[in-house]
Protein backbone atom coordinates (compact mmCIF):
# COMPACT_ATOMS: atom_id res chain seq x y z
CA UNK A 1 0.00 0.00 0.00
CA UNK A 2 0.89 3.27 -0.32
CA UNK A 3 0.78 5.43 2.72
CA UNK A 4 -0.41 8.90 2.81
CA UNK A 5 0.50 10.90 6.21
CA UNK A 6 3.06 10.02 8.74
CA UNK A 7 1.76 10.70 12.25
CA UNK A 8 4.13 11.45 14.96
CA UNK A 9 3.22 11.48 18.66
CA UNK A 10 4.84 14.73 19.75
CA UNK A 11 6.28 13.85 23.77
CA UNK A 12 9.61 11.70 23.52
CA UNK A 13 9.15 11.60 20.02
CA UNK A 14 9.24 14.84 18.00
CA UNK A 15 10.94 16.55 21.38
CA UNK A 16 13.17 14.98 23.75
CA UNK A 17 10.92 15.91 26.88
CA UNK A 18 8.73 13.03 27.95
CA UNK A 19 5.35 14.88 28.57
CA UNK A 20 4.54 18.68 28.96
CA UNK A 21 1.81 18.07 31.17
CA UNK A 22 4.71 17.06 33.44
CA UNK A 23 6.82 19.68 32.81
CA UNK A 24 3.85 21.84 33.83
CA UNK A 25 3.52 19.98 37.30
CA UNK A 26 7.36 20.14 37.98
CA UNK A 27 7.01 24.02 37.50
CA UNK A 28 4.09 24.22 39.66
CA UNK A 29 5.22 22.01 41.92
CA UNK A 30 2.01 19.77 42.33
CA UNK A 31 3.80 16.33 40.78
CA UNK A 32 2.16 14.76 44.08
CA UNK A 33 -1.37 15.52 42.84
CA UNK A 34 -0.32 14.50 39.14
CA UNK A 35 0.48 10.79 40.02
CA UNK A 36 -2.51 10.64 41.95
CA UNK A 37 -4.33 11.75 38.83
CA UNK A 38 -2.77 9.48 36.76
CA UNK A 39 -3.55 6.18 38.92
CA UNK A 40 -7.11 7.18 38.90
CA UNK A 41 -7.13 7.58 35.40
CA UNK A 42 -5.27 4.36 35.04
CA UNK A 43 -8.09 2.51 37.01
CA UNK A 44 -11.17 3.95 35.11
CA UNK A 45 -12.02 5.98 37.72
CA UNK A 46 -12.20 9.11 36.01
CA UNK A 47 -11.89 9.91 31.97
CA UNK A 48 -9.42 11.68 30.21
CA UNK A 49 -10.91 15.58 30.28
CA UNK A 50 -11.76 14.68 33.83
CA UNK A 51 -7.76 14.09 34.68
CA UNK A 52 -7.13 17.26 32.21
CA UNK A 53 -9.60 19.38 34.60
CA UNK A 54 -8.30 18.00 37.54
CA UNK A 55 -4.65 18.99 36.61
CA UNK A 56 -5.65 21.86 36.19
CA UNK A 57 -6.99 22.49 39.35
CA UNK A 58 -3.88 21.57 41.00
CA UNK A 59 -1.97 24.76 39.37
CA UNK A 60 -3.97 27.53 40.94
CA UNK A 61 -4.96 30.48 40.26
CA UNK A 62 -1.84 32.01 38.72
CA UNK A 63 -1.61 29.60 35.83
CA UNK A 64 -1.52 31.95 32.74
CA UNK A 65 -0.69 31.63 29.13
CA UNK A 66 2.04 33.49 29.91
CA UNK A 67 3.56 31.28 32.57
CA UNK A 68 2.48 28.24 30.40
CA UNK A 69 3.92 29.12 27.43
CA UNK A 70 6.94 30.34 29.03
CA UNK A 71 7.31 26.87 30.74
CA UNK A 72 7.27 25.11 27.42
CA UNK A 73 8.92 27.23 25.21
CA UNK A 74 11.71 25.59 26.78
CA UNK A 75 12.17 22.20 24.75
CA UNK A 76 14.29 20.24 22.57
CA UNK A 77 13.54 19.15 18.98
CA UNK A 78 14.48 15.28 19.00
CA UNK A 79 17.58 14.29 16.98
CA UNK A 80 17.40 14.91 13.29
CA UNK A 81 13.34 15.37 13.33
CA UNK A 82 13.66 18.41 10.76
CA UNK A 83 15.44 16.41 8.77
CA UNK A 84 13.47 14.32 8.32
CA UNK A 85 9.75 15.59 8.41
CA UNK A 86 11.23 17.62 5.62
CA UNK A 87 12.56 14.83 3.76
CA UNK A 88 9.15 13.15 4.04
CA UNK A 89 7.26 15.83 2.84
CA UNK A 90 9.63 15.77 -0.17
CA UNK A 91 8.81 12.44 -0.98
CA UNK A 92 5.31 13.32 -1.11
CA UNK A 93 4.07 12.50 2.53
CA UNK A 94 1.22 14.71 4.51
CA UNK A 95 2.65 14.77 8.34
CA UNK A 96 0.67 15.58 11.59
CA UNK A 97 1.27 15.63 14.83
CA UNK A 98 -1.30 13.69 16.84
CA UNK A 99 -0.37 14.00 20.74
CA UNK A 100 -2.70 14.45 24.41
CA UNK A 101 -0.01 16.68 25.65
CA UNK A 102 -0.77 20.72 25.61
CA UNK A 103 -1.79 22.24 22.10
CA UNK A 104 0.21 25.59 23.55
CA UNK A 105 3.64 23.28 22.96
CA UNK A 106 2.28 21.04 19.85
CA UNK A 107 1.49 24.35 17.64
CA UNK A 108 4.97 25.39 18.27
CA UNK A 109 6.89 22.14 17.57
CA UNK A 110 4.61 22.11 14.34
CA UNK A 111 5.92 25.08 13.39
CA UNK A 112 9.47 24.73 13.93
CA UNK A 113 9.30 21.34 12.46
CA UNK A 114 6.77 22.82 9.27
CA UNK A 115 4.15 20.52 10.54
CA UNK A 116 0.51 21.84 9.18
CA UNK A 117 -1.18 19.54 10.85
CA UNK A 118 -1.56 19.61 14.42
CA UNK A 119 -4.04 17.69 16.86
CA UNK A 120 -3.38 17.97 20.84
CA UNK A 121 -5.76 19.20 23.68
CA UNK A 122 -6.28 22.52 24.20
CA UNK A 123 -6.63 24.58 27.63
CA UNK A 124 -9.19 27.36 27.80
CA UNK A 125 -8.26 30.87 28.87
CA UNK A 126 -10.40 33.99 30.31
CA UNK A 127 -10.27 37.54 28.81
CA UNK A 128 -7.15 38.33 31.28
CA UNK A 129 -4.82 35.06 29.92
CA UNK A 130 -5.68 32.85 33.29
CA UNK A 131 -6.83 28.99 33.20
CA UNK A 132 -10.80 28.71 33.17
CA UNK A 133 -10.15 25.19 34.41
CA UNK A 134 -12.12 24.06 31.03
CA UNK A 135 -10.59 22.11 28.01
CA UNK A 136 -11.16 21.01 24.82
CA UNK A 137 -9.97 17.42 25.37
CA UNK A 138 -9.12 16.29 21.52
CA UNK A 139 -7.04 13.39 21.80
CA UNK A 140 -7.36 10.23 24.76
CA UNK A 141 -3.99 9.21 24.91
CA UNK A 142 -5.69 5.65 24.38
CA UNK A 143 -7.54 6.53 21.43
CA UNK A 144 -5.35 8.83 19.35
CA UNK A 145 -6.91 6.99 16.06
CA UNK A 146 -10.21 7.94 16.48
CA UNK A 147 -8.79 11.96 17.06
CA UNK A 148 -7.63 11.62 13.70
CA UNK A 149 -10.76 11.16 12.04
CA UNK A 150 -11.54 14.83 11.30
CA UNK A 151 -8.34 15.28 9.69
CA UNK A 152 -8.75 12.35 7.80
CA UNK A 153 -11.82 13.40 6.56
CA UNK A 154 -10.30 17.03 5.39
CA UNK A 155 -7.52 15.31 3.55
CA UNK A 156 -9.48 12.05 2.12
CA UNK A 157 -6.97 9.63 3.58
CA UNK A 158 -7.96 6.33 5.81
CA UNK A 159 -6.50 4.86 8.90
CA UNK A 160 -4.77 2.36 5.97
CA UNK A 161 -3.00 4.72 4.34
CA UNK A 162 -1.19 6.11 7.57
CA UNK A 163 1.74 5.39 9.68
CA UNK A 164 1.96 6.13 13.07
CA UNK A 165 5.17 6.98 15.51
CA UNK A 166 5.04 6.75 18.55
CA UNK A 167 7.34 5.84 21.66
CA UNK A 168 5.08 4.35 24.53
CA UNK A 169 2.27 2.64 25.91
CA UNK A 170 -0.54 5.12 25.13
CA UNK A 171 0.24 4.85 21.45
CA UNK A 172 -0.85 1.40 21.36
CA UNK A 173 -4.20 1.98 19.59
CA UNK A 174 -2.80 4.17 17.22
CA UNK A 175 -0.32 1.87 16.12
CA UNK A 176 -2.70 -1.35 15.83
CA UNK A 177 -5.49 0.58 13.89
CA UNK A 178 -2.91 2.58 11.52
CA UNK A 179 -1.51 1.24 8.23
CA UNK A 180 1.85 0.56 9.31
CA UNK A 181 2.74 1.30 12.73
CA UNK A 182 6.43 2.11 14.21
CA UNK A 183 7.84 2.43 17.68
CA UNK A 184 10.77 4.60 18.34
CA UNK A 185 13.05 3.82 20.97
CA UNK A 186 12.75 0.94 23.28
CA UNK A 187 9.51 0.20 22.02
CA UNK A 188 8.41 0.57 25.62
CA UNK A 189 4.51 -1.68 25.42
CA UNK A 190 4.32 -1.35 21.72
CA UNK A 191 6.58 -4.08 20.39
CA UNK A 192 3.47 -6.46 19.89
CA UNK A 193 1.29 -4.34 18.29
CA UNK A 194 4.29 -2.47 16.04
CA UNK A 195 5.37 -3.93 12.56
CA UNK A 196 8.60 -1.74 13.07
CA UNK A 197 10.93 -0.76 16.10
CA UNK A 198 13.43 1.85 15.53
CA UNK A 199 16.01 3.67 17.58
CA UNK A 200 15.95 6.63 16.04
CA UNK A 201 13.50 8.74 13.74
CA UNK A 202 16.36 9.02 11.18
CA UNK A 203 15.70 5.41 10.13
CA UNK A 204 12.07 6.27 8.96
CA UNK A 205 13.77 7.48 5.79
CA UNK A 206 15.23 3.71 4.93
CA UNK A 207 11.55 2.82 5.40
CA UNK A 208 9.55 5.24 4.08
């Protein structure tokens, strides 16, 4: 088959930090509340906007766009990822980043990387800048696939004619349900549902 769009998860894949929401919690200092979060989330005891909201609640009340997007303006593009999204898109391929970290970071690692594509979960923000404690919760980390759909829709491409990076256990489902499915890295919980495992993104070019 010939695949379409290559979609990267964006946290320990496009950048070298593992997840902005932690980054946010180190800053803030409530990394306690986070894990708690997480376990519940873990369990089924609460939904993915409800962990988002309740994150969010553990900032307080001077959580601003400003502080936010200062906190993540600090990040590292992974190793050679210009390189090759461009490269890609020279050979034809759409790219997109599909990722349930912070649409603040994901816009701007789009557009250093010349991404158009972006789809990430977005925080809401009053007239002054400051957190509303709402969300517009876009992508389960579980079912990253199923975010896809509107995009697929725009550009008339199916699940079959993707391919999917990713680096860890949440990008499971987007890997089994995407044409051809690779896991960067150790391949942490994805080596049985991946047809690929790579080391590093540089060897999607001797695939693609």
């Amino acid at each position: 088959m010939r695949y379409r769009l290559v979609v990267f998860d964006m946290d320990g894949t496009l950048v070298e930090e593992r997840s902005s929401w932690w980054k946010m919690h180190e800053y803030f200092g409530t990394t306690e509340g986070a894990v708690t979060n997480a376990e519940d989330f873990g369990r089924g005891v609460i939904d993915y906007e409800q962990w988002m909201i309740r994150d969010l609640a553990l900032w307080g009340a001077d959580a601003s766009i400003n502080v936010i997007d200062k906190v993540l303006s600090n990040y590292t593009l992974a190793k050679n990822s210009k390189l090759v999204v461009k490269e890609l898109q020279k050979r034809g391929y759409e790219t997109a980043i599909a990722t349930s970290g912070l649409k603040v970071l994901a816009d701007r690692v789009g557009k250093d990387l010349g991404i158009r594509h972006v789809v990430a979960n977005e925080l809401l923000f009053d007239d002054e800048g400051y957190l509303t404690g709402e969300v517009v919760a876009s992508v389960d980390p579980r079912k990253k696939h199923e975010a896809l759909n509107p995009l697929l829709e725009l550009l008339g491409v199916s699940l079959r004619e993707c391919v999917a990076v990713g680096d860890s256990s949440y990008d499971r489902e987007i890997l089994r349900n995407c044409g051809l499915g690779i896991a960067l890295g150790s391949g942490e919980g994805l080596r049985d549902v991946a047809q690929v495992v790579i080391e590093e993104l540089i060897e999607l070019l001797r695939i693609l």
